[in-house]
PDB file of N, CA and C in Angstrom:
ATOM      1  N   UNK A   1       0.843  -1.163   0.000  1.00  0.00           N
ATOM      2  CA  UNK A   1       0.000   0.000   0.000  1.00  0.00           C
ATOM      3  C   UNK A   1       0.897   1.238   0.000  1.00  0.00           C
ATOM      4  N   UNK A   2       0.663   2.400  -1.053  1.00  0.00           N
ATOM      5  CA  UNK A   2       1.385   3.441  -0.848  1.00  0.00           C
ATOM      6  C   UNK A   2       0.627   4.382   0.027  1.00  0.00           C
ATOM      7  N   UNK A   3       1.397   5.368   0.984  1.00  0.00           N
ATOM      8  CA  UNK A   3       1.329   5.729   1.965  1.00  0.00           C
ATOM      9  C   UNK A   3       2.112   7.234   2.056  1.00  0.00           C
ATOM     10  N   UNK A   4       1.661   8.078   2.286  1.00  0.00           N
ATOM     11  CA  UNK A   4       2.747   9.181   2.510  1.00  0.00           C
ATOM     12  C   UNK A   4       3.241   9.387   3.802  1.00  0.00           C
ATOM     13  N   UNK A   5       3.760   8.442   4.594  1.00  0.00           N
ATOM     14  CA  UNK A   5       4.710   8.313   5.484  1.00  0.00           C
ATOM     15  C   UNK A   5       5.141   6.787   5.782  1.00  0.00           C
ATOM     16  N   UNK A   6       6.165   6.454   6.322  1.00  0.00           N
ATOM     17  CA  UNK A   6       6.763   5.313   6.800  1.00  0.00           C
ATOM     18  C   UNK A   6       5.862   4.560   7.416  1.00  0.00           C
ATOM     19  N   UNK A   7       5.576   3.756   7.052  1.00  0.00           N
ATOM     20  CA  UNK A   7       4.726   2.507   7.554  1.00  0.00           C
ATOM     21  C   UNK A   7       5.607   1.738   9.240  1.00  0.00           C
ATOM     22  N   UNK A   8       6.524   1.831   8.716  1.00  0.00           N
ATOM     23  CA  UNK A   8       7.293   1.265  10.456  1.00  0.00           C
ATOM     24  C   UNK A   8       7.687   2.676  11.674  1.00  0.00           C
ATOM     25  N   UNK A   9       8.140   3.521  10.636  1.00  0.00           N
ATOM     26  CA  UNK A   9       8.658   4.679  11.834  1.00  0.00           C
ATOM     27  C   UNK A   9       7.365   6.082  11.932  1.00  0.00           C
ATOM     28  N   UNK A  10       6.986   6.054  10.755  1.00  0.00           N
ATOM     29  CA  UNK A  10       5.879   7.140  10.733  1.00  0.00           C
ATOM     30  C   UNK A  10       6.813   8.598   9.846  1.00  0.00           C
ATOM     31  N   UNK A  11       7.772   8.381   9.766  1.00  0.00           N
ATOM     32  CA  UNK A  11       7.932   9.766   9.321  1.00  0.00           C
ATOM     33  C   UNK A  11       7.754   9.904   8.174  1.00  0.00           C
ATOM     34  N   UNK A  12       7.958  11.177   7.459  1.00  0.00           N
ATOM     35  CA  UNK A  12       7.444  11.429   5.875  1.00  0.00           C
ATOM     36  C   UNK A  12       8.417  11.683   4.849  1.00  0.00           C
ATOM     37  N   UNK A  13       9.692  11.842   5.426  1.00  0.00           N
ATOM     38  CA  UNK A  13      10.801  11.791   4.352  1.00  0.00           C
ATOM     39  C   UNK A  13      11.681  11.192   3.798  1.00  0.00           C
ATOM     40  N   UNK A  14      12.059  10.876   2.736  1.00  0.00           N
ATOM     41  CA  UNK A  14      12.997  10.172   1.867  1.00  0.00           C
ATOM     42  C   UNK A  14      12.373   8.655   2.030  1.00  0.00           C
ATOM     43  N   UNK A  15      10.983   8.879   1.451  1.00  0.00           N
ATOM     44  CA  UNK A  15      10.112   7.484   1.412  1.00  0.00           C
ATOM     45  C   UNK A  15      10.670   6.723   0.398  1.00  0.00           C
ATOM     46  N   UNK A  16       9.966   5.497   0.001  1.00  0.00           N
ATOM     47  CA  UNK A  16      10.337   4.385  -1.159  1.00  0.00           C
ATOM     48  C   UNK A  16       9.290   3.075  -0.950  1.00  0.00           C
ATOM     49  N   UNK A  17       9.045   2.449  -1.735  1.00  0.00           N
ATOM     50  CA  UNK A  17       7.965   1.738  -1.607  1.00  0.00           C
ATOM     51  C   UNK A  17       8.225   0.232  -2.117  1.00  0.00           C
ATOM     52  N   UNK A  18       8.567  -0.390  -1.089  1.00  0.00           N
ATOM     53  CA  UNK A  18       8.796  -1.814  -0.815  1.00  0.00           C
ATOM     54  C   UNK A  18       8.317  -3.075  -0.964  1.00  0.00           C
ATOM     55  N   UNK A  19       8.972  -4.047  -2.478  1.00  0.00           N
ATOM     56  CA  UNK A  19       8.086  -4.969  -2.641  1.00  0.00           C
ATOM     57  C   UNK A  19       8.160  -5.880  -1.287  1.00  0.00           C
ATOM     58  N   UNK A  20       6.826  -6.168  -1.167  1.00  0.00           N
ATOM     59  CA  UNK A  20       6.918  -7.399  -0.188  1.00  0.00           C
ATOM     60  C   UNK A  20       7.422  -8.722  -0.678  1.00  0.00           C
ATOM     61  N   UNK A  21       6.976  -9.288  -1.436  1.00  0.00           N
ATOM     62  CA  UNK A  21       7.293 -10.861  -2.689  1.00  0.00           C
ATOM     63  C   UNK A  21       8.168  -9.773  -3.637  1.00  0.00           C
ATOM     64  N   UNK A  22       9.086  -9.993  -4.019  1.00  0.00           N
ATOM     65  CA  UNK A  22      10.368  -9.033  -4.832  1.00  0.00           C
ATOM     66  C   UNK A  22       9.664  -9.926  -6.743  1.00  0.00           C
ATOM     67  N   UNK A  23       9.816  -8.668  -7.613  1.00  0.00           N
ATOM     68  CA  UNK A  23       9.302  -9.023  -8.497  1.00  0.00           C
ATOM     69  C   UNK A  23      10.001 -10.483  -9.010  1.00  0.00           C
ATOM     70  N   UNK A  24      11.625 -10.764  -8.725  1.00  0.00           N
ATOM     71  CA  UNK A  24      12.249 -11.624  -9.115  1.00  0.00           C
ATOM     72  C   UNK A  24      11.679 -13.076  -8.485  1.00  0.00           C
ATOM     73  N   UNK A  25      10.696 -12.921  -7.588  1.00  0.00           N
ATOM     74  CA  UNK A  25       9.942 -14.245  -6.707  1.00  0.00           C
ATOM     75  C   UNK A  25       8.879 -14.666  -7.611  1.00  0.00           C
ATOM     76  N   UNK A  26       8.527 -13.488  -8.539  1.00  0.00           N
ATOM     77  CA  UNK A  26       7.567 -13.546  -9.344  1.00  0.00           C
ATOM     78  C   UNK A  26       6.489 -12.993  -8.981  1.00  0.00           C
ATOM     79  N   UNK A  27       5.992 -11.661  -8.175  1.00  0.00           N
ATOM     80  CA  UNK A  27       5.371 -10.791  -7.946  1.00  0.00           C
ATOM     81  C   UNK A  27       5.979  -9.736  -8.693  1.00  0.00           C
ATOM     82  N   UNK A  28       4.492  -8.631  -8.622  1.00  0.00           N
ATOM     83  CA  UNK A  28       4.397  -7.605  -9.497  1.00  0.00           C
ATOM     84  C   UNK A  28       4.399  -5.923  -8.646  1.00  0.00           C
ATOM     85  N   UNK A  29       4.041  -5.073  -9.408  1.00  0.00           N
ATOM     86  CA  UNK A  29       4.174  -3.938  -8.446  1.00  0.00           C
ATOM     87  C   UNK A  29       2.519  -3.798  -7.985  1.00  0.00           C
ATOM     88  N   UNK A  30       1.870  -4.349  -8.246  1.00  0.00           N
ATOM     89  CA  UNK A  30       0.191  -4.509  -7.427  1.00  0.00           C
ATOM     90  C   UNK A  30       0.518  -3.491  -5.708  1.00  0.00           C
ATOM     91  N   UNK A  31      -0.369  -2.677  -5.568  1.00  0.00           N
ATOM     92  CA  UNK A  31      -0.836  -1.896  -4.104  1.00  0.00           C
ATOM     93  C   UNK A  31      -0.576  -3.132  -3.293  1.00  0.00           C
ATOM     94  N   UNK A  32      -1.359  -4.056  -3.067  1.00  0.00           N
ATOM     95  CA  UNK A  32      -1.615  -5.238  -2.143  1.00  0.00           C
ATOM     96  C   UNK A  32       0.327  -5.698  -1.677  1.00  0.00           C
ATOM     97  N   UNK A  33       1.333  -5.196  -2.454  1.00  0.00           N
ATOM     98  CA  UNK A  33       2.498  -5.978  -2.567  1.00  0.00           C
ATOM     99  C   UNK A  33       3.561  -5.102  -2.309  1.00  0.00           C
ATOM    100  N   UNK A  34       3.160  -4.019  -2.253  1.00  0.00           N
ATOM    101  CA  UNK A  34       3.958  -2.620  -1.722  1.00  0.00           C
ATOM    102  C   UNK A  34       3.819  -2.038  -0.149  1.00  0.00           C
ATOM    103  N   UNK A  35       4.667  -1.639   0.440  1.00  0.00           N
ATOM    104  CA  UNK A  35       4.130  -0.641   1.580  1.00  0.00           C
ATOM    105  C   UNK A  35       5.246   0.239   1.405  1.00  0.00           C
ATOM    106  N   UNK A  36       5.133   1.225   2.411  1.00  0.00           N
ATOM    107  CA  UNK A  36       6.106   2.564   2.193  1.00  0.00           C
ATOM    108  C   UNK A  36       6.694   2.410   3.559  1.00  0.00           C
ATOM    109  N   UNK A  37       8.186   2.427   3.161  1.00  0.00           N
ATOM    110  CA  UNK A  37       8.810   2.578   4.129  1.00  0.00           C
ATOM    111  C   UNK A  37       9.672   4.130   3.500  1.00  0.00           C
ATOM    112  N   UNK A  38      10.405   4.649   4.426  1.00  0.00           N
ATOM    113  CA  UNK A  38      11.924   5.300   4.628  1.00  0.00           C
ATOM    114  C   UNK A  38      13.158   4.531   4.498  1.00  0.00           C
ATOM    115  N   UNK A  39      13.820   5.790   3.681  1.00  0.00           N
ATOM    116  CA  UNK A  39      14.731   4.589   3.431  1.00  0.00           C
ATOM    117  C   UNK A  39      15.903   4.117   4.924  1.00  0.00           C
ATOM    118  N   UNK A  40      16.146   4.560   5.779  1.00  0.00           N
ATOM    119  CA  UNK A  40      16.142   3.819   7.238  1.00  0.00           C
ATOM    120  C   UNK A  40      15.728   2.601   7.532  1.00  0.00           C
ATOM    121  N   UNK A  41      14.511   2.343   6.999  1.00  0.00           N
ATOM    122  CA  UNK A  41      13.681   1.077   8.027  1.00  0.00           C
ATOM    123  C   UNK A  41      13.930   0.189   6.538  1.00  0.00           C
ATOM    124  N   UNK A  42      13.890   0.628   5.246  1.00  0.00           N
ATOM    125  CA  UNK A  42      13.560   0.163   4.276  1.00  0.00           C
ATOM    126  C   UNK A  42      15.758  -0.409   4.431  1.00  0.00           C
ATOM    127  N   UNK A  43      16.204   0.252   4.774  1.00  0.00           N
ATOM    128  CA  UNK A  43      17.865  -0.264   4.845  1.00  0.00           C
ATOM    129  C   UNK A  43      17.635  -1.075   5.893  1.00  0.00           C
ATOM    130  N   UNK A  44      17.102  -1.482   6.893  1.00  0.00           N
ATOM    131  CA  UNK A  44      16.872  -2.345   8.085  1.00  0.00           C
ATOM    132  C   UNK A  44      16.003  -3.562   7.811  1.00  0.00           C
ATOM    133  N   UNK A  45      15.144  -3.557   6.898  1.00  0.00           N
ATOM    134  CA  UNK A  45      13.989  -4.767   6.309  1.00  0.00           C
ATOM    135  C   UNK A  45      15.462  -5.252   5.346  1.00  0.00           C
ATOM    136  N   UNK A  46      16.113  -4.820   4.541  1.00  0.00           N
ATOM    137  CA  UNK A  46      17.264  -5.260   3.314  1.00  0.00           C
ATOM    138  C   UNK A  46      18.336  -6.219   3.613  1.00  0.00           C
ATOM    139  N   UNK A  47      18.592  -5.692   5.211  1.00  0.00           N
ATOM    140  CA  UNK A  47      19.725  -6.321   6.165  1.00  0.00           C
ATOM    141  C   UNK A  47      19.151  -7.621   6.526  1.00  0.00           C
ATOM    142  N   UNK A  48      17.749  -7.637   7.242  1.00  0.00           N
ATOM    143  CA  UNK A  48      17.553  -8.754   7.414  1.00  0.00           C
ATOM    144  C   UNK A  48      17.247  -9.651   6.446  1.00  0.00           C
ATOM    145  N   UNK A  49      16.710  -9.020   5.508  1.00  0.00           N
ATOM    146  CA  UNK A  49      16.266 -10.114   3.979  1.00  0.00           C
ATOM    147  C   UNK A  49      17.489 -10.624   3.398  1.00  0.00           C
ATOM    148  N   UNK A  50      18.452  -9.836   3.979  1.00  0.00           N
ATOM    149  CA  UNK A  50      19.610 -10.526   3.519  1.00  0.00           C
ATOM    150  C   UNK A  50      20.086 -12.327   3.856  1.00  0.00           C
ATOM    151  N   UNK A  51      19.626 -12.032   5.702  1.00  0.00           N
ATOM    152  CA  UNK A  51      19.554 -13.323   6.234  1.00  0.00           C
ATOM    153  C   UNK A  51      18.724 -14.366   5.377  1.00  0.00           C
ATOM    154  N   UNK A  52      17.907 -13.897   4.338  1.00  0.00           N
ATOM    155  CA  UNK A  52      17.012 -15.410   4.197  1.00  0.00           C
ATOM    156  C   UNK A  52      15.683 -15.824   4.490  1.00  0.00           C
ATOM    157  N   UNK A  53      14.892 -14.850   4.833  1.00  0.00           N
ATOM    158  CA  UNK A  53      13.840 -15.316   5.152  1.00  0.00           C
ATOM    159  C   UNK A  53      12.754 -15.098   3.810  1.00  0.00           C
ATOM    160  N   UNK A  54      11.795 -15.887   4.313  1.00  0.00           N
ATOM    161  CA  UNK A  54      10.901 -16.687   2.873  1.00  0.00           C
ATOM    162  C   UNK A  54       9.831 -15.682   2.920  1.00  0.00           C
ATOM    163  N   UNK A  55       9.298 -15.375   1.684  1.00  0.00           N
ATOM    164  CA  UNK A  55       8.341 -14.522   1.539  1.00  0.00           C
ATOM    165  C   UNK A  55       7.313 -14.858   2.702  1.00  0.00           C
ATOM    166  N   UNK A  56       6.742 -15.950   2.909  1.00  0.00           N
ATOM    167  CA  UNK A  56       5.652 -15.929   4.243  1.00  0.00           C
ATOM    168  C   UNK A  56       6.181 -14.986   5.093  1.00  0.00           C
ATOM    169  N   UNK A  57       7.962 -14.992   5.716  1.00  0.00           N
ATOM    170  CA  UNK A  57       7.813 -14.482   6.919  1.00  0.00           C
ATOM    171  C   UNK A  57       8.020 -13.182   6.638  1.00  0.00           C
ATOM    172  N   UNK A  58       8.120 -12.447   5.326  1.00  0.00           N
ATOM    173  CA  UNK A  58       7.871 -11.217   4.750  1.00  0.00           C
ATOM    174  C   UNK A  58       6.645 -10.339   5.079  1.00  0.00           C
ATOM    175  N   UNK A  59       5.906 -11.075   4.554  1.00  0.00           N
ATOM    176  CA  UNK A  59       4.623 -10.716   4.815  1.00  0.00           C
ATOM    177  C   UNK A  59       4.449 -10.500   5.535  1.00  0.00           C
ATOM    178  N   UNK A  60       4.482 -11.798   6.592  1.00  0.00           N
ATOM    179  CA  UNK A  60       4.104 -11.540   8.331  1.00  0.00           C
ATOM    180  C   UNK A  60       4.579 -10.363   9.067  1.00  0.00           C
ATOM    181  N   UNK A  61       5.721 -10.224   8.698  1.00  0.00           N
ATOM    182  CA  UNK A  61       6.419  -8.907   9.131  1.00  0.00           C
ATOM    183  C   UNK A  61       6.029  -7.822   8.520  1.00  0.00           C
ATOM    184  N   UNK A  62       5.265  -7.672   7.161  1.00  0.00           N
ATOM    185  CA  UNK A  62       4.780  -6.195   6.751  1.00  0.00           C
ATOM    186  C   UNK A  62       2.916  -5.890   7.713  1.00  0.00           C
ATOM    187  N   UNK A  63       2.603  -7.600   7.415  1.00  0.00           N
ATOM    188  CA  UNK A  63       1.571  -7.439   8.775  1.00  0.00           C
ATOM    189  C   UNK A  63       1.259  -6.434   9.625  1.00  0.00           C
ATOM    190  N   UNK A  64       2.550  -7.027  10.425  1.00  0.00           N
ATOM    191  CA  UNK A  64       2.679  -6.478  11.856  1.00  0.00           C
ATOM    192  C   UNK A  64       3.106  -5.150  11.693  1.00  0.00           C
ATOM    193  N   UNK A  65       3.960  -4.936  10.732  1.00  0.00           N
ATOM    194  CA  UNK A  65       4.500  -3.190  10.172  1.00  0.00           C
ATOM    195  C   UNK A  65       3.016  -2.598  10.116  1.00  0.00           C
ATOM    196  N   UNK A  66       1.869  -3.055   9.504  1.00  0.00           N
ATOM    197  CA  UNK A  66       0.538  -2.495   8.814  1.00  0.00           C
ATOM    198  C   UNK A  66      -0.205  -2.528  10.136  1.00  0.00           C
ATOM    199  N   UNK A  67      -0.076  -3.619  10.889  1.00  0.00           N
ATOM    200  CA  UNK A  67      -0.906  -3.022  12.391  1.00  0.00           C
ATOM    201  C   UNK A  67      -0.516  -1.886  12.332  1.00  0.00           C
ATOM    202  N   UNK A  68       0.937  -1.859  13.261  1.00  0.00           N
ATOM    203  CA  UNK A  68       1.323  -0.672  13.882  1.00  0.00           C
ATOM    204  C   UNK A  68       1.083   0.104  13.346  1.00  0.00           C
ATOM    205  N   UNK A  69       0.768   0.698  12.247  1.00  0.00           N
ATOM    206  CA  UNK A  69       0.434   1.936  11.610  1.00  0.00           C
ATOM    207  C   UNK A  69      -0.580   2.191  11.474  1.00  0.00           C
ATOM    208  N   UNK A  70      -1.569   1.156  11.535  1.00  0.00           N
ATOM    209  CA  UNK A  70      -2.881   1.374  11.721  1.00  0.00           C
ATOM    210  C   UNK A  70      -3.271   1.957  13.227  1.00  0.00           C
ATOM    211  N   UNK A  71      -2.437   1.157  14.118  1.00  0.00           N
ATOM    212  CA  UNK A  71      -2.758   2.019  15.132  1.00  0.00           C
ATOM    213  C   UNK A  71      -2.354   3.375  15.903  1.00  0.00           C
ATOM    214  N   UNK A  72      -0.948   3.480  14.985  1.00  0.00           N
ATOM    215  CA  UNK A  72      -0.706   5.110  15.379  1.00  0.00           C
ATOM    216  C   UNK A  72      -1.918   5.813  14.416  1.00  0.00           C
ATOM    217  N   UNK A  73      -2.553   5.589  13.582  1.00  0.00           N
ATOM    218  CA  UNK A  73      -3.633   6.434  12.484  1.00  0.00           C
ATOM    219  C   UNK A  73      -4.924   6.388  13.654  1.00  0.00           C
ATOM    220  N   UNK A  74      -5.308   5.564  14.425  1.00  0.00           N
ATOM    221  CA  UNK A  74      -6.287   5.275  15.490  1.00  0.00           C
ATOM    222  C   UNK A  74      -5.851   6.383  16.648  1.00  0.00           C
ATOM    223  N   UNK A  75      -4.600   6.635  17.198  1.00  0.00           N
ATOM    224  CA  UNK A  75      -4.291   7.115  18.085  1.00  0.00           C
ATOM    225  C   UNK A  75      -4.266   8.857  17.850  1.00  0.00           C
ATOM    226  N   UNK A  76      -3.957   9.325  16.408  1.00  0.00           N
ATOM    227  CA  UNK A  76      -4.069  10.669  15.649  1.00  0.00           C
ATOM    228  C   UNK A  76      -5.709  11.022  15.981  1.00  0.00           C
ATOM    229  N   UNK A  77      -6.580   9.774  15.270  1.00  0.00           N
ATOM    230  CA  UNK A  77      -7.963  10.083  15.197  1.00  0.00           C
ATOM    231  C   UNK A  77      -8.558  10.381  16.867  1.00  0.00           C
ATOM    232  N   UNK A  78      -8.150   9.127  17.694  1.00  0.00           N
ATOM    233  CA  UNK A  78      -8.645   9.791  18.594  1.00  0.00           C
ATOM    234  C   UNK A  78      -8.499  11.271  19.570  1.00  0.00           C
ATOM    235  N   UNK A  79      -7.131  11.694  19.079  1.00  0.00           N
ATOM    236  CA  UNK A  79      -6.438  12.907  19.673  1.00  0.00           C
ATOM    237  C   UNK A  79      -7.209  13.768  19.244  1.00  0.00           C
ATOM    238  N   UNK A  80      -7.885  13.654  17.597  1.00  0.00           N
ATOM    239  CA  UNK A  80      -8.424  14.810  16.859  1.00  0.00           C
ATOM    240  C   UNK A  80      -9.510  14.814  17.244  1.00  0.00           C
ATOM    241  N   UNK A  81     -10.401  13.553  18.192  1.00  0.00           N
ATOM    242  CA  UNK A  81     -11.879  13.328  18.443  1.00  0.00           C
ATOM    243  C   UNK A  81     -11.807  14.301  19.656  1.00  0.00           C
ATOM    244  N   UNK A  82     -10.761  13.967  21.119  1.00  0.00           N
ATOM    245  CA  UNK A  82     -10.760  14.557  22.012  1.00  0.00           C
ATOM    246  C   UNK A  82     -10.672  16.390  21.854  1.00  0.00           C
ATOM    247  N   UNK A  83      -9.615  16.907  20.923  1.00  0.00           N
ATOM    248  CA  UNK A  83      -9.609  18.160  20.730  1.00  0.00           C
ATOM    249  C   UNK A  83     -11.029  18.996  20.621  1.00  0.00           C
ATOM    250  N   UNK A  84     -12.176  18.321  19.506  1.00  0.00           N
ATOM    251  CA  UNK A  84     -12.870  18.645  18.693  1.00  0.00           C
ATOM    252  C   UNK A  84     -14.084  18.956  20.355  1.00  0.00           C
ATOM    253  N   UNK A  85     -13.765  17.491  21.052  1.00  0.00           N
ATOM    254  CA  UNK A  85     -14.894  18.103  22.474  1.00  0.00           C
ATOM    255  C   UNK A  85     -14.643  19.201  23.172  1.00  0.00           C
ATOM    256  N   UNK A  86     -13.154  19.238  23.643  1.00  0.00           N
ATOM    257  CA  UNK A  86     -12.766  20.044  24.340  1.00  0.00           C
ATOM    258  C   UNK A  86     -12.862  21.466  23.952  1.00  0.00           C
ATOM    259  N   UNK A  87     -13.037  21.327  22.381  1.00  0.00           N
ATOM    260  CA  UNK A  87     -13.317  22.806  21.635  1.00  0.00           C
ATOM    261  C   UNK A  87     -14.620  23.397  21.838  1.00  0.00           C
ATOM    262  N   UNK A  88     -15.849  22.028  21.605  1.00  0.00           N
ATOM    263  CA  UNK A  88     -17.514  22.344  21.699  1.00  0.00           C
ATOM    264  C   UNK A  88     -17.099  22.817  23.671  1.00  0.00           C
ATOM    265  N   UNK A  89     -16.367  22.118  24.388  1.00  0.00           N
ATOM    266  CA  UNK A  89     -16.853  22.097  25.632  1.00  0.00           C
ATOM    267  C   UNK A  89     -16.733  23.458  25.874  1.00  0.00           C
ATOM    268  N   UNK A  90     -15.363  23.901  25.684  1.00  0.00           N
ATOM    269  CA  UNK A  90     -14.941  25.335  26.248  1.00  0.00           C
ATOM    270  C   UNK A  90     -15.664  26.467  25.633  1.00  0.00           C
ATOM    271  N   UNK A  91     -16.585  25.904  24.386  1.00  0.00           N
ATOM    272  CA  UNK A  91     -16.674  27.056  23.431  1.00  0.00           C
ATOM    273  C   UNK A  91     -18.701  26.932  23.720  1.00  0.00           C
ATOM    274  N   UNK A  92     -19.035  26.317  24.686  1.00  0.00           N
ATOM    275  CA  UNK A  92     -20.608  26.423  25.374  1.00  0.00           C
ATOM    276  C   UNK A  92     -21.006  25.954  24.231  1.00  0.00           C
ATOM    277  N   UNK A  93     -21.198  25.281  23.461  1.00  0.00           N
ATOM    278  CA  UNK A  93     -22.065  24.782  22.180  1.00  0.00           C
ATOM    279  C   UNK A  93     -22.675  23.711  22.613  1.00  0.00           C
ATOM    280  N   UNK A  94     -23.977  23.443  21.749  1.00  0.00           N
ATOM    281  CA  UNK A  94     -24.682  22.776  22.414  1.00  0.00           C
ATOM    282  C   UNK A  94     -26.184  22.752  22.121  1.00  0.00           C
ATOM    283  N   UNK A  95     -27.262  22.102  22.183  1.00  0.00           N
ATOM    284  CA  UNK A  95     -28.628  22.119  22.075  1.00  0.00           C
ATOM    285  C   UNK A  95     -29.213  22.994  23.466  1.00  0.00           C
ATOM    286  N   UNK A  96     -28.308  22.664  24.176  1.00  0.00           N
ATOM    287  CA  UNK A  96     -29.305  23.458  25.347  1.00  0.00           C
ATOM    288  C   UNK A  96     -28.094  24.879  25.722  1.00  0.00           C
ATOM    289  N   UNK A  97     -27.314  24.940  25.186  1.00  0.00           N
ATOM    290  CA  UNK A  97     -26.019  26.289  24.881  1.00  0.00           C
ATOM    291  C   UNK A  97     -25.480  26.153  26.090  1.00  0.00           C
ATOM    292  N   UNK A  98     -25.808  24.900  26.705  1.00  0.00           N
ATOM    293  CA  UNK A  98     -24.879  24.343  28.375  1.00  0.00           C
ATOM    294  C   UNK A  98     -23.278  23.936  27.974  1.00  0.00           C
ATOM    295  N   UNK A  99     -22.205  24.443  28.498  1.00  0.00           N
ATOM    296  CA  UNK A  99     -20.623  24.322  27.920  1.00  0.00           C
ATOM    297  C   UNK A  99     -20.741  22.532  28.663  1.00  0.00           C
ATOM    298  N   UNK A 100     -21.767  22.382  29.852  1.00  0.00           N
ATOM    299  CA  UNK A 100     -21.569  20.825  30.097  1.00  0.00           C
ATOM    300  C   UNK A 100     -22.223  19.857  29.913  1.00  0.00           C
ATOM    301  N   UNK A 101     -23.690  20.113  28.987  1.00  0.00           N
ATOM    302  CA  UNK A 101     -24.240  19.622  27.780  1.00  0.00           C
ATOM    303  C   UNK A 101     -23.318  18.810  26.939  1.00  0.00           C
ATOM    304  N   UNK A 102     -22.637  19.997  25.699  1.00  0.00           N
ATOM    305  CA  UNK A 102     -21.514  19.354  25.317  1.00  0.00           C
ATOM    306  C   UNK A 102     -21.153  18.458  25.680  1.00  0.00           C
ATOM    307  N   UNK A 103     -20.282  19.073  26.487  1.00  0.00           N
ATOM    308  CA  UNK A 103     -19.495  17.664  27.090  1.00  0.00           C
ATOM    309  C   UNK A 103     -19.946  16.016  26.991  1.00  0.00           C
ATOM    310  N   UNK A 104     -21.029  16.139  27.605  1.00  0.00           N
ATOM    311  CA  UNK A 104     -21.335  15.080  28.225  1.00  0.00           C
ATOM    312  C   UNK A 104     -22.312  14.396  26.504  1.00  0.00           C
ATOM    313  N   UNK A 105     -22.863  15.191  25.714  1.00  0.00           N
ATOM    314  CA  UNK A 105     -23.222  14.420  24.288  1.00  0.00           C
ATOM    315  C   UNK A 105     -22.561  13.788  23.586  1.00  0.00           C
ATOM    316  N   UNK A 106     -21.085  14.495  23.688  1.00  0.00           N
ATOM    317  CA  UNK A 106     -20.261  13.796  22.512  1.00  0.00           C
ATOM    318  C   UNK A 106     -19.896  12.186  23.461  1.00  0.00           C
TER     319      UNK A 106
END
């Protein structure tokens, strides 16, 4: 999956986009077969692929890369959910224009 930041570290610069199955395994450049790393983590996945490991445990490992990033994207959303109350709270909005109305709807 392309991504505009690092799928393992999160940051956004000097990206590159990483076959999982390497076309020479006989995979293609398909979304499903890519993720975005930096080139850091993407020099750290290279080192170990060096060791040998088989496309299964490739995968498994972009997996677990694709959790984690799913859940720092969960952890953004909820930061942006909490802001958005704390904004209605402080800012008295509301059906009944109670600042602890708010609150307590969202």
């Amino acid at each position: 999956m392309r991504l505009t930041f690092c799928a393992a570290c999160g940051v956004t610069d000097d990206l590159q986009h990483h076959h999982l199955v390497t076309r020479s395994e006989g995979d293609s450049d398909d979304e499903r077969n890519l993720i975005t790393l930096c080139d850091p983590c993407h020099a750290k996945l290279r080192e170990r692929r060096s060791d040998g490991p088989t496309a299964t445990d490739r995968l498994s490992e972009a997996a677990g890369i694709a959790g984690e990033a799913v859940g720092r994207l969960r952890a953004v959303w909820r930061h942006g959910e909490a802001t958005a109350r704390r904004r209605r709270f402080l800012s008295g909005s509301g059906a009944s224009g109670s600042a602890t109305w708010a609150w307590r709807a969202s």
